[in-house]
N, C-alpha and C. Protein backbone atom coordinates (compact mmCIF):
# COMPACT_ATOMS: atom_id res chain seq x y z
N UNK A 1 -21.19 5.18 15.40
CA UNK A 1 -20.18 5.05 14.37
C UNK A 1 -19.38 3.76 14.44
N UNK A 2 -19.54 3.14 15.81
CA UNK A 2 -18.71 1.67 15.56
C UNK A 2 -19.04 0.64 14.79
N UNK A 3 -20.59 1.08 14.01
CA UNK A 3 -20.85 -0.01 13.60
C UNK A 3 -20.15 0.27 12.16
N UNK A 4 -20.09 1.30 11.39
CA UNK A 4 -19.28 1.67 10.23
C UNK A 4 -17.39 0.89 10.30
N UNK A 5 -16.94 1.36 11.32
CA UNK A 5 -15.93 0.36 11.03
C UNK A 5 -15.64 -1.23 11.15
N UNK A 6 -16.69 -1.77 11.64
CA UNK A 6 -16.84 -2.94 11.35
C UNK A 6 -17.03 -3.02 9.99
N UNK A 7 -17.55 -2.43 9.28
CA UNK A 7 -18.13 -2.66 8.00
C UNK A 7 -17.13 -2.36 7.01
N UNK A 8 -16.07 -1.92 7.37
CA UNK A 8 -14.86 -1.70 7.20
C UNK A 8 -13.96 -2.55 7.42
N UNK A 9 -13.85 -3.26 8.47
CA UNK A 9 -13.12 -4.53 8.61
C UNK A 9 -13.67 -5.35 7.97
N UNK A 10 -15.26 -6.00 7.86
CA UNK A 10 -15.74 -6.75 6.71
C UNK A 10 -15.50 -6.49 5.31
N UNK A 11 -15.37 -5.35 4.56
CA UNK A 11 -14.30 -5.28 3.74
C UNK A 11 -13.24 -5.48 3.28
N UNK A 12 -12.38 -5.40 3.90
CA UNK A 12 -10.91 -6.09 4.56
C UNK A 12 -10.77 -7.76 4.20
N UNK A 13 -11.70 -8.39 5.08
CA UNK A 13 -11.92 -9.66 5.23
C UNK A 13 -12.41 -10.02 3.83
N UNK A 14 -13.44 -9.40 3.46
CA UNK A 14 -14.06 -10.26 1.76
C UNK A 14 -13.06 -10.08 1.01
N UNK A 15 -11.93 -8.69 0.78
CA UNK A 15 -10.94 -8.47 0.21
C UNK A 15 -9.87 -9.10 -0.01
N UNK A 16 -9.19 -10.11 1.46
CA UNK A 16 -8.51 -10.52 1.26
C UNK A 16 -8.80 -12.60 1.20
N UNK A 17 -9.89 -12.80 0.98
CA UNK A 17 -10.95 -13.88 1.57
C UNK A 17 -10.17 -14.87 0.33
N UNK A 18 -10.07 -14.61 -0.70
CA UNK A 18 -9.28 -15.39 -1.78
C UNK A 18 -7.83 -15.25 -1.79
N UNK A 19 -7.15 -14.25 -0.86
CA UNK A 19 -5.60 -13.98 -1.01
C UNK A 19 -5.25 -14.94 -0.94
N UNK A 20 -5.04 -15.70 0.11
CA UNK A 20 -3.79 -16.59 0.41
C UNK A 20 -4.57 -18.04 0.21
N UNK A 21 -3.19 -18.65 -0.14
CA UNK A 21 -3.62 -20.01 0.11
C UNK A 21 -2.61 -20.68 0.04
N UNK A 22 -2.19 -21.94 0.99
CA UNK A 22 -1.67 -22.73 1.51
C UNK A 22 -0.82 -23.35 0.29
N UNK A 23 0.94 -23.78 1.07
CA UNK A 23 1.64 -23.98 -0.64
C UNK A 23 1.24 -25.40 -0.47
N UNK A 24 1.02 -26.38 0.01
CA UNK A 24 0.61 -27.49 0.17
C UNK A 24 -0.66 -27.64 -1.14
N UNK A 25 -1.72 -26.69 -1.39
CA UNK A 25 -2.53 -27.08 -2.59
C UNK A 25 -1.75 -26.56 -3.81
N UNK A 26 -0.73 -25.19 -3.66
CA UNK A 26 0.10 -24.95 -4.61
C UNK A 26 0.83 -26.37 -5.46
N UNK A 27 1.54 -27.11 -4.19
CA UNK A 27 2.06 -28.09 -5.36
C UNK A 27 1.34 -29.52 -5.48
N UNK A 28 0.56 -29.12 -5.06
CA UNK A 28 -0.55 -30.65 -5.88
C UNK A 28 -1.35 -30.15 -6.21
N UNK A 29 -1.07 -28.67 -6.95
CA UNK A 29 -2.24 -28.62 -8.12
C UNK A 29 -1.80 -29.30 -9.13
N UNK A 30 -2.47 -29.51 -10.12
CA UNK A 30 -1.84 -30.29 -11.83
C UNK A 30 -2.00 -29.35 -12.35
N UNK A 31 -0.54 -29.77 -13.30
CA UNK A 31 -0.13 -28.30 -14.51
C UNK A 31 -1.22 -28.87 -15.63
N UNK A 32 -1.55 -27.17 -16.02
CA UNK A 32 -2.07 -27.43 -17.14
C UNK A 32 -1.54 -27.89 -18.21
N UNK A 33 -2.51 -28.90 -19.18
CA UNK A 33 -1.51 -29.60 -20.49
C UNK A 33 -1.38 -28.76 -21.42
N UNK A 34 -2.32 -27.41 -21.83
CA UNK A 34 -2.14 -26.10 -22.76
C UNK A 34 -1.92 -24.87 -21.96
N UNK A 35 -1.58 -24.39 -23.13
CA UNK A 35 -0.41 -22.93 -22.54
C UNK A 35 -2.33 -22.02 -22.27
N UNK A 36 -1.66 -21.15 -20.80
CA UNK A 36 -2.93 -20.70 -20.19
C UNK A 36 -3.11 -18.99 -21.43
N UNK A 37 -4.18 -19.04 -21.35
CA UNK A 37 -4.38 -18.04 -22.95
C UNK A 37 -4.38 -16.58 -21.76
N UNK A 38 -3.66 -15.29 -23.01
CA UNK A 38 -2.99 -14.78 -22.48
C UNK A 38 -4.27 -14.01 -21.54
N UNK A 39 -4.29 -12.93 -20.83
CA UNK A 39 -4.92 -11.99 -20.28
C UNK A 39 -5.88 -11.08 -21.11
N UNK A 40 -7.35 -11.01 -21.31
CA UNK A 40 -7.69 -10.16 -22.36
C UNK A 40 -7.48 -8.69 -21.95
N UNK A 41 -7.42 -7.53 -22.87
CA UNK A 41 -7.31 -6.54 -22.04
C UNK A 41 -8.37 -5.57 -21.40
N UNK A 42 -8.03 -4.57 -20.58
CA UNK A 42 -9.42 -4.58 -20.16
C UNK A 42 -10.35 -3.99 -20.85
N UNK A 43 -11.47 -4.06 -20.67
CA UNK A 43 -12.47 -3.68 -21.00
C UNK A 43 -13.12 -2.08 -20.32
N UNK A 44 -12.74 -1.34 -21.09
CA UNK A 44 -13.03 0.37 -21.06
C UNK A 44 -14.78 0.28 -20.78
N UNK A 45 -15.04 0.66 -19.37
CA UNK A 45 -17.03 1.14 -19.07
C UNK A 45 -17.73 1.94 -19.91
N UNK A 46 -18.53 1.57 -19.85
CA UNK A 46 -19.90 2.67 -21.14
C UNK A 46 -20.68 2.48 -19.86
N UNK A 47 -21.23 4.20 -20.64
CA UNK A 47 -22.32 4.27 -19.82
C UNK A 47 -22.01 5.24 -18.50
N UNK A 48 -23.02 5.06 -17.59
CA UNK A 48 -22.81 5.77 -16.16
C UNK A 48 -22.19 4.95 -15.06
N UNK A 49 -21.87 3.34 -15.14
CA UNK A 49 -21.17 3.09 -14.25
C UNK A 49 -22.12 2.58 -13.22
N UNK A 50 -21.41 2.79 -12.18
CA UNK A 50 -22.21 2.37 -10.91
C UNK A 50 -22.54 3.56 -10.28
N UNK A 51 -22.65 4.75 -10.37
CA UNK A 51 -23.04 6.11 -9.86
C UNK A 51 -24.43 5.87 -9.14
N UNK A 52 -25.43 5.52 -10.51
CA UNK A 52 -26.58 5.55 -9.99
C UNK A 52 -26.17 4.38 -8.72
N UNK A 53 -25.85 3.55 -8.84
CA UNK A 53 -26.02 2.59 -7.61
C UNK A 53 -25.62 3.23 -6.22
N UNK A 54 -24.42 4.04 -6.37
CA UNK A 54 -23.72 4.25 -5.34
C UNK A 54 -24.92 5.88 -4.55
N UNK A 55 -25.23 6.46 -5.40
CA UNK A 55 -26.13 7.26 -5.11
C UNK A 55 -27.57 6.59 -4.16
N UNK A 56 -28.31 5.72 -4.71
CA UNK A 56 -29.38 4.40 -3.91
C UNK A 56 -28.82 4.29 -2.98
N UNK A 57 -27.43 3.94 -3.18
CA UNK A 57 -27.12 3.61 -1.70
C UNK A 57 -26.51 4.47 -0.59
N UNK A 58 -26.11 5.65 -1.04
CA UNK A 58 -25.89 6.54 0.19
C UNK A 58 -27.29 7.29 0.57
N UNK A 59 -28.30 7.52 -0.40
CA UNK A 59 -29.65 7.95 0.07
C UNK A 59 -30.33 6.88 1.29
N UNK A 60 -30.22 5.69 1.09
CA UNK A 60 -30.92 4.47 1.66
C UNK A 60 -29.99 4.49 3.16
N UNK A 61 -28.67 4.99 3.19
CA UNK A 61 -27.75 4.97 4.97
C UNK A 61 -27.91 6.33 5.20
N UNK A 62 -28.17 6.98 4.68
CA UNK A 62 -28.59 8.72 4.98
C UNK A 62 -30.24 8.08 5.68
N UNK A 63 -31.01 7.83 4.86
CA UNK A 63 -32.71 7.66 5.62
C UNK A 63 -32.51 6.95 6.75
N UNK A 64 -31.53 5.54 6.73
CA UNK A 64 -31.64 5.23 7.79
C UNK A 64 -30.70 6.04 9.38
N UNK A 65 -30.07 6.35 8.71
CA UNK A 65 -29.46 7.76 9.84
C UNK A 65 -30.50 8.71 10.64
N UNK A 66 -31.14 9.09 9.26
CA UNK A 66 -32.47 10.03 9.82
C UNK A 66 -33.24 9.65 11.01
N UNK A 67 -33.70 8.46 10.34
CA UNK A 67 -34.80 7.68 11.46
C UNK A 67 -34.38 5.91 11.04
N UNK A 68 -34.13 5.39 12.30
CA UNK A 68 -33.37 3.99 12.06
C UNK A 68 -35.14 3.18 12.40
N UNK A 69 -35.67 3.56 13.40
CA UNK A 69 -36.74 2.39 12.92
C UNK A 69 -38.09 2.48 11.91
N UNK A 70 -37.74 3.95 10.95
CA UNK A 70 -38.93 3.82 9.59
C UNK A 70 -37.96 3.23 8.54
N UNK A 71 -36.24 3.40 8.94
CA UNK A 71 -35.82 2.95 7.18
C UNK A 71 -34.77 1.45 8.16
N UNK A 72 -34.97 1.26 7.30
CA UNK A 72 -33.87 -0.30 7.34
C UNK A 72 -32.62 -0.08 6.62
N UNK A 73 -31.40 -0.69 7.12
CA UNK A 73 -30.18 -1.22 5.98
C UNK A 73 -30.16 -2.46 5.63
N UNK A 74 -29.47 -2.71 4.64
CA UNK A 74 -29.62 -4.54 4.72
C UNK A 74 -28.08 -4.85 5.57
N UNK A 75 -28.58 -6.09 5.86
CA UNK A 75 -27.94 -6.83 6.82
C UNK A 75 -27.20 -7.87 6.10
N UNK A 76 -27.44 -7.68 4.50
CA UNK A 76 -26.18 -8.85 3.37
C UNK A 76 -25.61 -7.61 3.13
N UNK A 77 -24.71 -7.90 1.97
CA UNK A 77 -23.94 -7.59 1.22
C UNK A 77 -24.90 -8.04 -0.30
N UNK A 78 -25.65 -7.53 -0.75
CA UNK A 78 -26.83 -8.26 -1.51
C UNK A 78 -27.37 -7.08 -2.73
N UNK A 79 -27.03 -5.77 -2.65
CA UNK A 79 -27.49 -4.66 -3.44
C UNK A 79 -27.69 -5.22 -4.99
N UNK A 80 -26.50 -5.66 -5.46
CA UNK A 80 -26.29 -6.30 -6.59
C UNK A 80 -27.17 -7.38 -7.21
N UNK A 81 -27.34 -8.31 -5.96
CA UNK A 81 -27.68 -9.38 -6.85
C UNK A 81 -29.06 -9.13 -6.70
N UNK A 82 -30.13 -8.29 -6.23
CA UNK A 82 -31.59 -7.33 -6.19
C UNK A 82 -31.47 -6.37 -7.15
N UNK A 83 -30.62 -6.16 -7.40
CA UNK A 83 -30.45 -4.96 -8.37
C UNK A 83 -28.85 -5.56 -9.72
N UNK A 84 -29.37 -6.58 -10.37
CA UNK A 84 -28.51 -6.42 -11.44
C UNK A 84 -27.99 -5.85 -12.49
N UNK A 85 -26.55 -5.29 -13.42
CA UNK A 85 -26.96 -4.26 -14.13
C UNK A 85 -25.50 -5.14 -14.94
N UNK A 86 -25.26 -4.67 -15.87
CA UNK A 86 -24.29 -4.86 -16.87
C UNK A 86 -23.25 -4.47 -16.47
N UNK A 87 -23.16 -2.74 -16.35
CA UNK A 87 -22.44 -2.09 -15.94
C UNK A 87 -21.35 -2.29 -14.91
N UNK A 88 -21.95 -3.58 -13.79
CA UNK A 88 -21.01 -3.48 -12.79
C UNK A 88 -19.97 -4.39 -12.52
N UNK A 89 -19.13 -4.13 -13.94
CA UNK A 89 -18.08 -5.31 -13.32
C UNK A 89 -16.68 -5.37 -12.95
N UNK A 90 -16.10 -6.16 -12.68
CA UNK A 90 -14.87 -6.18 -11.37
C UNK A 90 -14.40 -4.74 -11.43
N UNK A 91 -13.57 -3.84 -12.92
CA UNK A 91 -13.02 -3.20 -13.04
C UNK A 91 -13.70 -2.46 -12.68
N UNK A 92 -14.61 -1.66 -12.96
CA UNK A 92 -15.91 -0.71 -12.56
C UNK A 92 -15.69 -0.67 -10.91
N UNK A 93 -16.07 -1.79 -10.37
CA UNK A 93 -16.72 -1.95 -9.15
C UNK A 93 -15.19 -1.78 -8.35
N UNK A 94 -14.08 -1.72 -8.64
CA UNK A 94 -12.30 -1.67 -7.73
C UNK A 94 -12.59 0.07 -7.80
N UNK A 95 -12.65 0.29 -9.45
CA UNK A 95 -12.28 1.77 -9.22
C UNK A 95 -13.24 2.89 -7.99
N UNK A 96 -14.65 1.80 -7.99
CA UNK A 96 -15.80 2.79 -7.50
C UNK A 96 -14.88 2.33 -5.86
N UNK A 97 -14.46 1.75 -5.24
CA UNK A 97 -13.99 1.38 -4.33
C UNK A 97 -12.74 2.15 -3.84
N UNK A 98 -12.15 2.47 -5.05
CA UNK A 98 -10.68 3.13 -4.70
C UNK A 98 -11.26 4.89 -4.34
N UNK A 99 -12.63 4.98 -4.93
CA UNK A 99 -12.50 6.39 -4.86
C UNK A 99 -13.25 6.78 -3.51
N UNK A 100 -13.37 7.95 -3.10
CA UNK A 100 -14.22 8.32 -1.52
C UNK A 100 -15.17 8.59 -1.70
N UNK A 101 -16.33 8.18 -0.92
CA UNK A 101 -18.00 8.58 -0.80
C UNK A 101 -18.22 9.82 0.16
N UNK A 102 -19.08 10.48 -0.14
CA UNK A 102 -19.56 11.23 0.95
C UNK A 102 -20.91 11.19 1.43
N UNK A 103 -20.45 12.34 2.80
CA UNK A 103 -21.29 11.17 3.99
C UNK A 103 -20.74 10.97 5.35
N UNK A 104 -19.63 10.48 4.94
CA UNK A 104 -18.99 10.23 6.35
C UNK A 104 -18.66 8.73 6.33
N UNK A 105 -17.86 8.35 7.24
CA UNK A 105 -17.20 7.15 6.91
C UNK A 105 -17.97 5.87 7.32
N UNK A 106 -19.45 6.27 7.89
CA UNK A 106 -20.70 5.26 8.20
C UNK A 106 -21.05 5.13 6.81
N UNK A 107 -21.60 5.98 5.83
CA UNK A 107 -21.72 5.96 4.32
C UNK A 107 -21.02 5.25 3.42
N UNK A 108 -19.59 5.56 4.03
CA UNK A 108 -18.71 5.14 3.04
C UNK A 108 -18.51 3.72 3.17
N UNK A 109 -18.23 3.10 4.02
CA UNK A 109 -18.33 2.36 4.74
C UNK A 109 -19.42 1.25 3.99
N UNK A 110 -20.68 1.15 3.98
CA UNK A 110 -22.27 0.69 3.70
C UNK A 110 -22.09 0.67 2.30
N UNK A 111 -21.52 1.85 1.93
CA UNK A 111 -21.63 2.12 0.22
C UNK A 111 -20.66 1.02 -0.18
N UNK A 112 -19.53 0.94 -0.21
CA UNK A 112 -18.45 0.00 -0.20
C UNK A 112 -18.48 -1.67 0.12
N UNK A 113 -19.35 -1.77 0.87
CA UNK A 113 -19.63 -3.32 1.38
C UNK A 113 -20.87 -3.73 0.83
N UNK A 114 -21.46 -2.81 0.06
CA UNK A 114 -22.92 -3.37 -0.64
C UNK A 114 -21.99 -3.48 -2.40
N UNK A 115 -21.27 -2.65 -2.99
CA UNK A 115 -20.76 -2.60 -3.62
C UNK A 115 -19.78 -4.41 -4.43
N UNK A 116 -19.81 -4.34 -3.35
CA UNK A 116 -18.68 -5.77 -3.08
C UNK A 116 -19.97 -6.49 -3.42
N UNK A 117 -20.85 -6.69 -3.23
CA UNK A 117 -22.18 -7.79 -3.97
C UNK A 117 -21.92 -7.90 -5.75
N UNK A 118 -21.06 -7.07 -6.05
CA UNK A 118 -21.39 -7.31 -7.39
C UNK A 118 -20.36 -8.09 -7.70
N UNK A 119 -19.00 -8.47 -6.96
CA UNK A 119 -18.28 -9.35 -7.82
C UNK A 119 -18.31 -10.61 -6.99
N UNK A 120 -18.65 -11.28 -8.65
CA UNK A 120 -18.96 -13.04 -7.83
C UNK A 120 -17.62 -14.03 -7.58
N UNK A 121 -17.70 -13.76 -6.67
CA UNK A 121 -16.69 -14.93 -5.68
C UNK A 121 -15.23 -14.14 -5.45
N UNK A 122 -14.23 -14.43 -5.98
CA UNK A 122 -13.54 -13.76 -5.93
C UNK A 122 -12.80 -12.52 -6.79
N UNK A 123 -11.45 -11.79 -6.16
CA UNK A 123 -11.44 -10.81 -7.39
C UNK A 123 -10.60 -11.37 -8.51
N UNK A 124 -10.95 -10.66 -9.64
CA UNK A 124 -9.79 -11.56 -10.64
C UNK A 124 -8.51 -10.96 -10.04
N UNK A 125 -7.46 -11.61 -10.83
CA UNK A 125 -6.22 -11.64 -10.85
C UNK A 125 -5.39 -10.32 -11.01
N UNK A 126 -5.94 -9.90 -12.07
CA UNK A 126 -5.30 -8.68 -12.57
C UNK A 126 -5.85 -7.80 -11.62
N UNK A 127 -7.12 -8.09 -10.78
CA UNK A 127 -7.11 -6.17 -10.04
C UNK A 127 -7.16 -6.75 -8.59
N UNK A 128 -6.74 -7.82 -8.44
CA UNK A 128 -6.46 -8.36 -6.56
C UNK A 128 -5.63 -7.27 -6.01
N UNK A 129 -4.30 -7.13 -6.37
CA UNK A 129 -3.27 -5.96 -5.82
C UNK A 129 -4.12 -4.64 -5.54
N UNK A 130 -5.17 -4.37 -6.29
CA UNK A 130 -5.74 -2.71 -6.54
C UNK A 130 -6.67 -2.93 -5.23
N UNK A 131 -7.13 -4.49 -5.22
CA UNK A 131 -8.50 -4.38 -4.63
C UNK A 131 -7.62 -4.66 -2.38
N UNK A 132 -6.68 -5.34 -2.96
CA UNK A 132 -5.82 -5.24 -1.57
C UNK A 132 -5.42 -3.84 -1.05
N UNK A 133 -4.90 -3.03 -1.83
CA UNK A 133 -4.54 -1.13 -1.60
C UNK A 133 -5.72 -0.88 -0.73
N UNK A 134 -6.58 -1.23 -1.32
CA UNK A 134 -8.34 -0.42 -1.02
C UNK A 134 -8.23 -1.02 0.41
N UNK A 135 -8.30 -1.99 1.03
CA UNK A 135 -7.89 -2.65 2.44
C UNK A 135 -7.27 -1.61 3.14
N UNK A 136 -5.87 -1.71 2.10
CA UNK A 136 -4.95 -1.36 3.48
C UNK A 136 -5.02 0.26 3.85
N UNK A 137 -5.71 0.77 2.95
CA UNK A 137 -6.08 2.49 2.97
C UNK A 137 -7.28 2.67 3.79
N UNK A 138 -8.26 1.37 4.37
CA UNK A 138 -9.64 1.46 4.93
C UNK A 138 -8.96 2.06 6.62
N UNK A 139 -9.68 2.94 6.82
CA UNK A 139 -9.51 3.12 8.26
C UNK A 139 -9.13 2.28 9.81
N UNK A 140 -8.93 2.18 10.58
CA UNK A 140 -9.06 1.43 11.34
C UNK A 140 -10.30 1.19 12.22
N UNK A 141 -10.69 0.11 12.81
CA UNK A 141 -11.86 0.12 13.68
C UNK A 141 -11.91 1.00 15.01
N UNK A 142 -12.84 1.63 15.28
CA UNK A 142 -12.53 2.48 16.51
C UNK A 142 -12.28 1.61 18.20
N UNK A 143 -11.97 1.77 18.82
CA UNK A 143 -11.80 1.23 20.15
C UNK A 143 -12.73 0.61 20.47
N UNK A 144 -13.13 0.14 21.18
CA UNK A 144 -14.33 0.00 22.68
C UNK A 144 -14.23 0.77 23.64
N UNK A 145 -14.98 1.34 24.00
CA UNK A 145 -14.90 2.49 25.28
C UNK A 145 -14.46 1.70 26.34
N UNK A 146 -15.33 0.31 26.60
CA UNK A 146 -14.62 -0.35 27.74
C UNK A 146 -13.26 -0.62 27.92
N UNK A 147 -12.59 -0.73 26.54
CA UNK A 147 -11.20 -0.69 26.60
C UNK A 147 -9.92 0.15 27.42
N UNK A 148 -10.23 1.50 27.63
CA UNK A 148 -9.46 2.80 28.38
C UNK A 148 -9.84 2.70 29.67
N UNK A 149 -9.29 1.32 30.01
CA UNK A 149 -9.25 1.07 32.08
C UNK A 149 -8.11 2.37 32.39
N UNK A 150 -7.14 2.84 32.33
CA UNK A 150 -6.73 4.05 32.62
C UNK A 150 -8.01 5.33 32.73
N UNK A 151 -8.16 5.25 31.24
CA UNK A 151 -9.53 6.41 31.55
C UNK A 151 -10.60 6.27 32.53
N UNK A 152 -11.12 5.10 32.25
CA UNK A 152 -12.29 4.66 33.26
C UNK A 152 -11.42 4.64 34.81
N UNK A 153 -10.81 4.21 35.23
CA UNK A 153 -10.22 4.78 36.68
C UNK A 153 -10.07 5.75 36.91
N UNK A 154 -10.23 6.95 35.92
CA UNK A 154 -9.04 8.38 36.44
C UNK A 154 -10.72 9.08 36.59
N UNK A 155 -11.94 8.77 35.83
CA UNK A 155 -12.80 8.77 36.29
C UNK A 155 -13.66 8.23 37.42
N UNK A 156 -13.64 7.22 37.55
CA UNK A 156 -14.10 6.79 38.45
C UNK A 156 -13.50 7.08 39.89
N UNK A 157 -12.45 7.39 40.02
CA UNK A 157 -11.71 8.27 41.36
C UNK A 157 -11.92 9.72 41.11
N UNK A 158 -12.38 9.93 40.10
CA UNK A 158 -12.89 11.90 39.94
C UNK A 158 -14.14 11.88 40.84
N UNK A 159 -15.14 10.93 41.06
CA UNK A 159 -16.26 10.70 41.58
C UNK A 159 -16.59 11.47 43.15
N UNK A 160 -17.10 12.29 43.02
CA UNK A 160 -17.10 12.46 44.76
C UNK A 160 -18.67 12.10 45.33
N UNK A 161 -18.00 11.58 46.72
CA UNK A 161 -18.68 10.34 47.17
C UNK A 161 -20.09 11.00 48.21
N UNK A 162 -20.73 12.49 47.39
CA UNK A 162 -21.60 13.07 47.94
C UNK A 162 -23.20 12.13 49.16
């Protein structure tokens, strides 16, 4: 399961990968000479969405659960751009993010970071805040076992020295 919250912190990281940026390019950007046109509004999904996708992809971390050396995961973030569809864009792809997979949080996890293939480069503007929430609600990474030197001593003196 440690490898799921990594995949979870890589989330995190692509999420916030456009947040910040330095006020130093803030003020030597150049103002624009026309007024910036307003925000269109959003655009309401047709159709099924990304379901079918998200379904491919919890079947495909379920097989490889089953048996890890007949099925493979991918090793990008790439579902999307192998599998293009209309359907999947920014707004679509925050909400499928905000909501929970099942599975377990290795699933959710895989489902969520293949997901993220569909928006190119960064998030827009209007759903950055939604797509930051989704971060800060992601679980935390689990420990390292090597980490609990308390534990590992209180064991290692349990030891009898037969």
């Amino acid at each position: 399961m440690p490898a799921s919250r990594y995949l979870i912190a890589l989330l995190g990281t692509v999420c916030l990968a456009g947040v910040t940026r330095p006020a130093a390019f803030a003020e030597d950007a150049p103002k624009p000479a026309v007024a910036p046109k307003p925000p269109a509004p959003p655009v309401k999904p047709k159709g099924p969405g990304v379901a079918p996708a998200v379904a491919a992809l919890q079947k495909e971390y379920q097989a490889y659960l089953k048996d890890p050396k007949a099925n493979r995961i991918r090793v990008k973030s790439d579902y999307f751009t192998e599998h293009p569809t209309p359907e999947a864009t920014p707004e679509v792809i925050v909400k499928a993010l905000e909501t929970s997979v099942s599975g377990g949080a290795g699933t959710e996890a895989y489902v969520k970071w293949q997901l993220l293939s569909a928006i190119p480069g960064k998030f827009p503007d209007e759903l950055l805040k939604r797509a930051i929430n989704v971060y800060h609600r992601a679980p935390m990474p689990s420990e390292h076992p090597g980490m609990d030197h308390k534990g590992l001593k209180k064991i290692i003196h349990g030891i009898k020295k037969d």
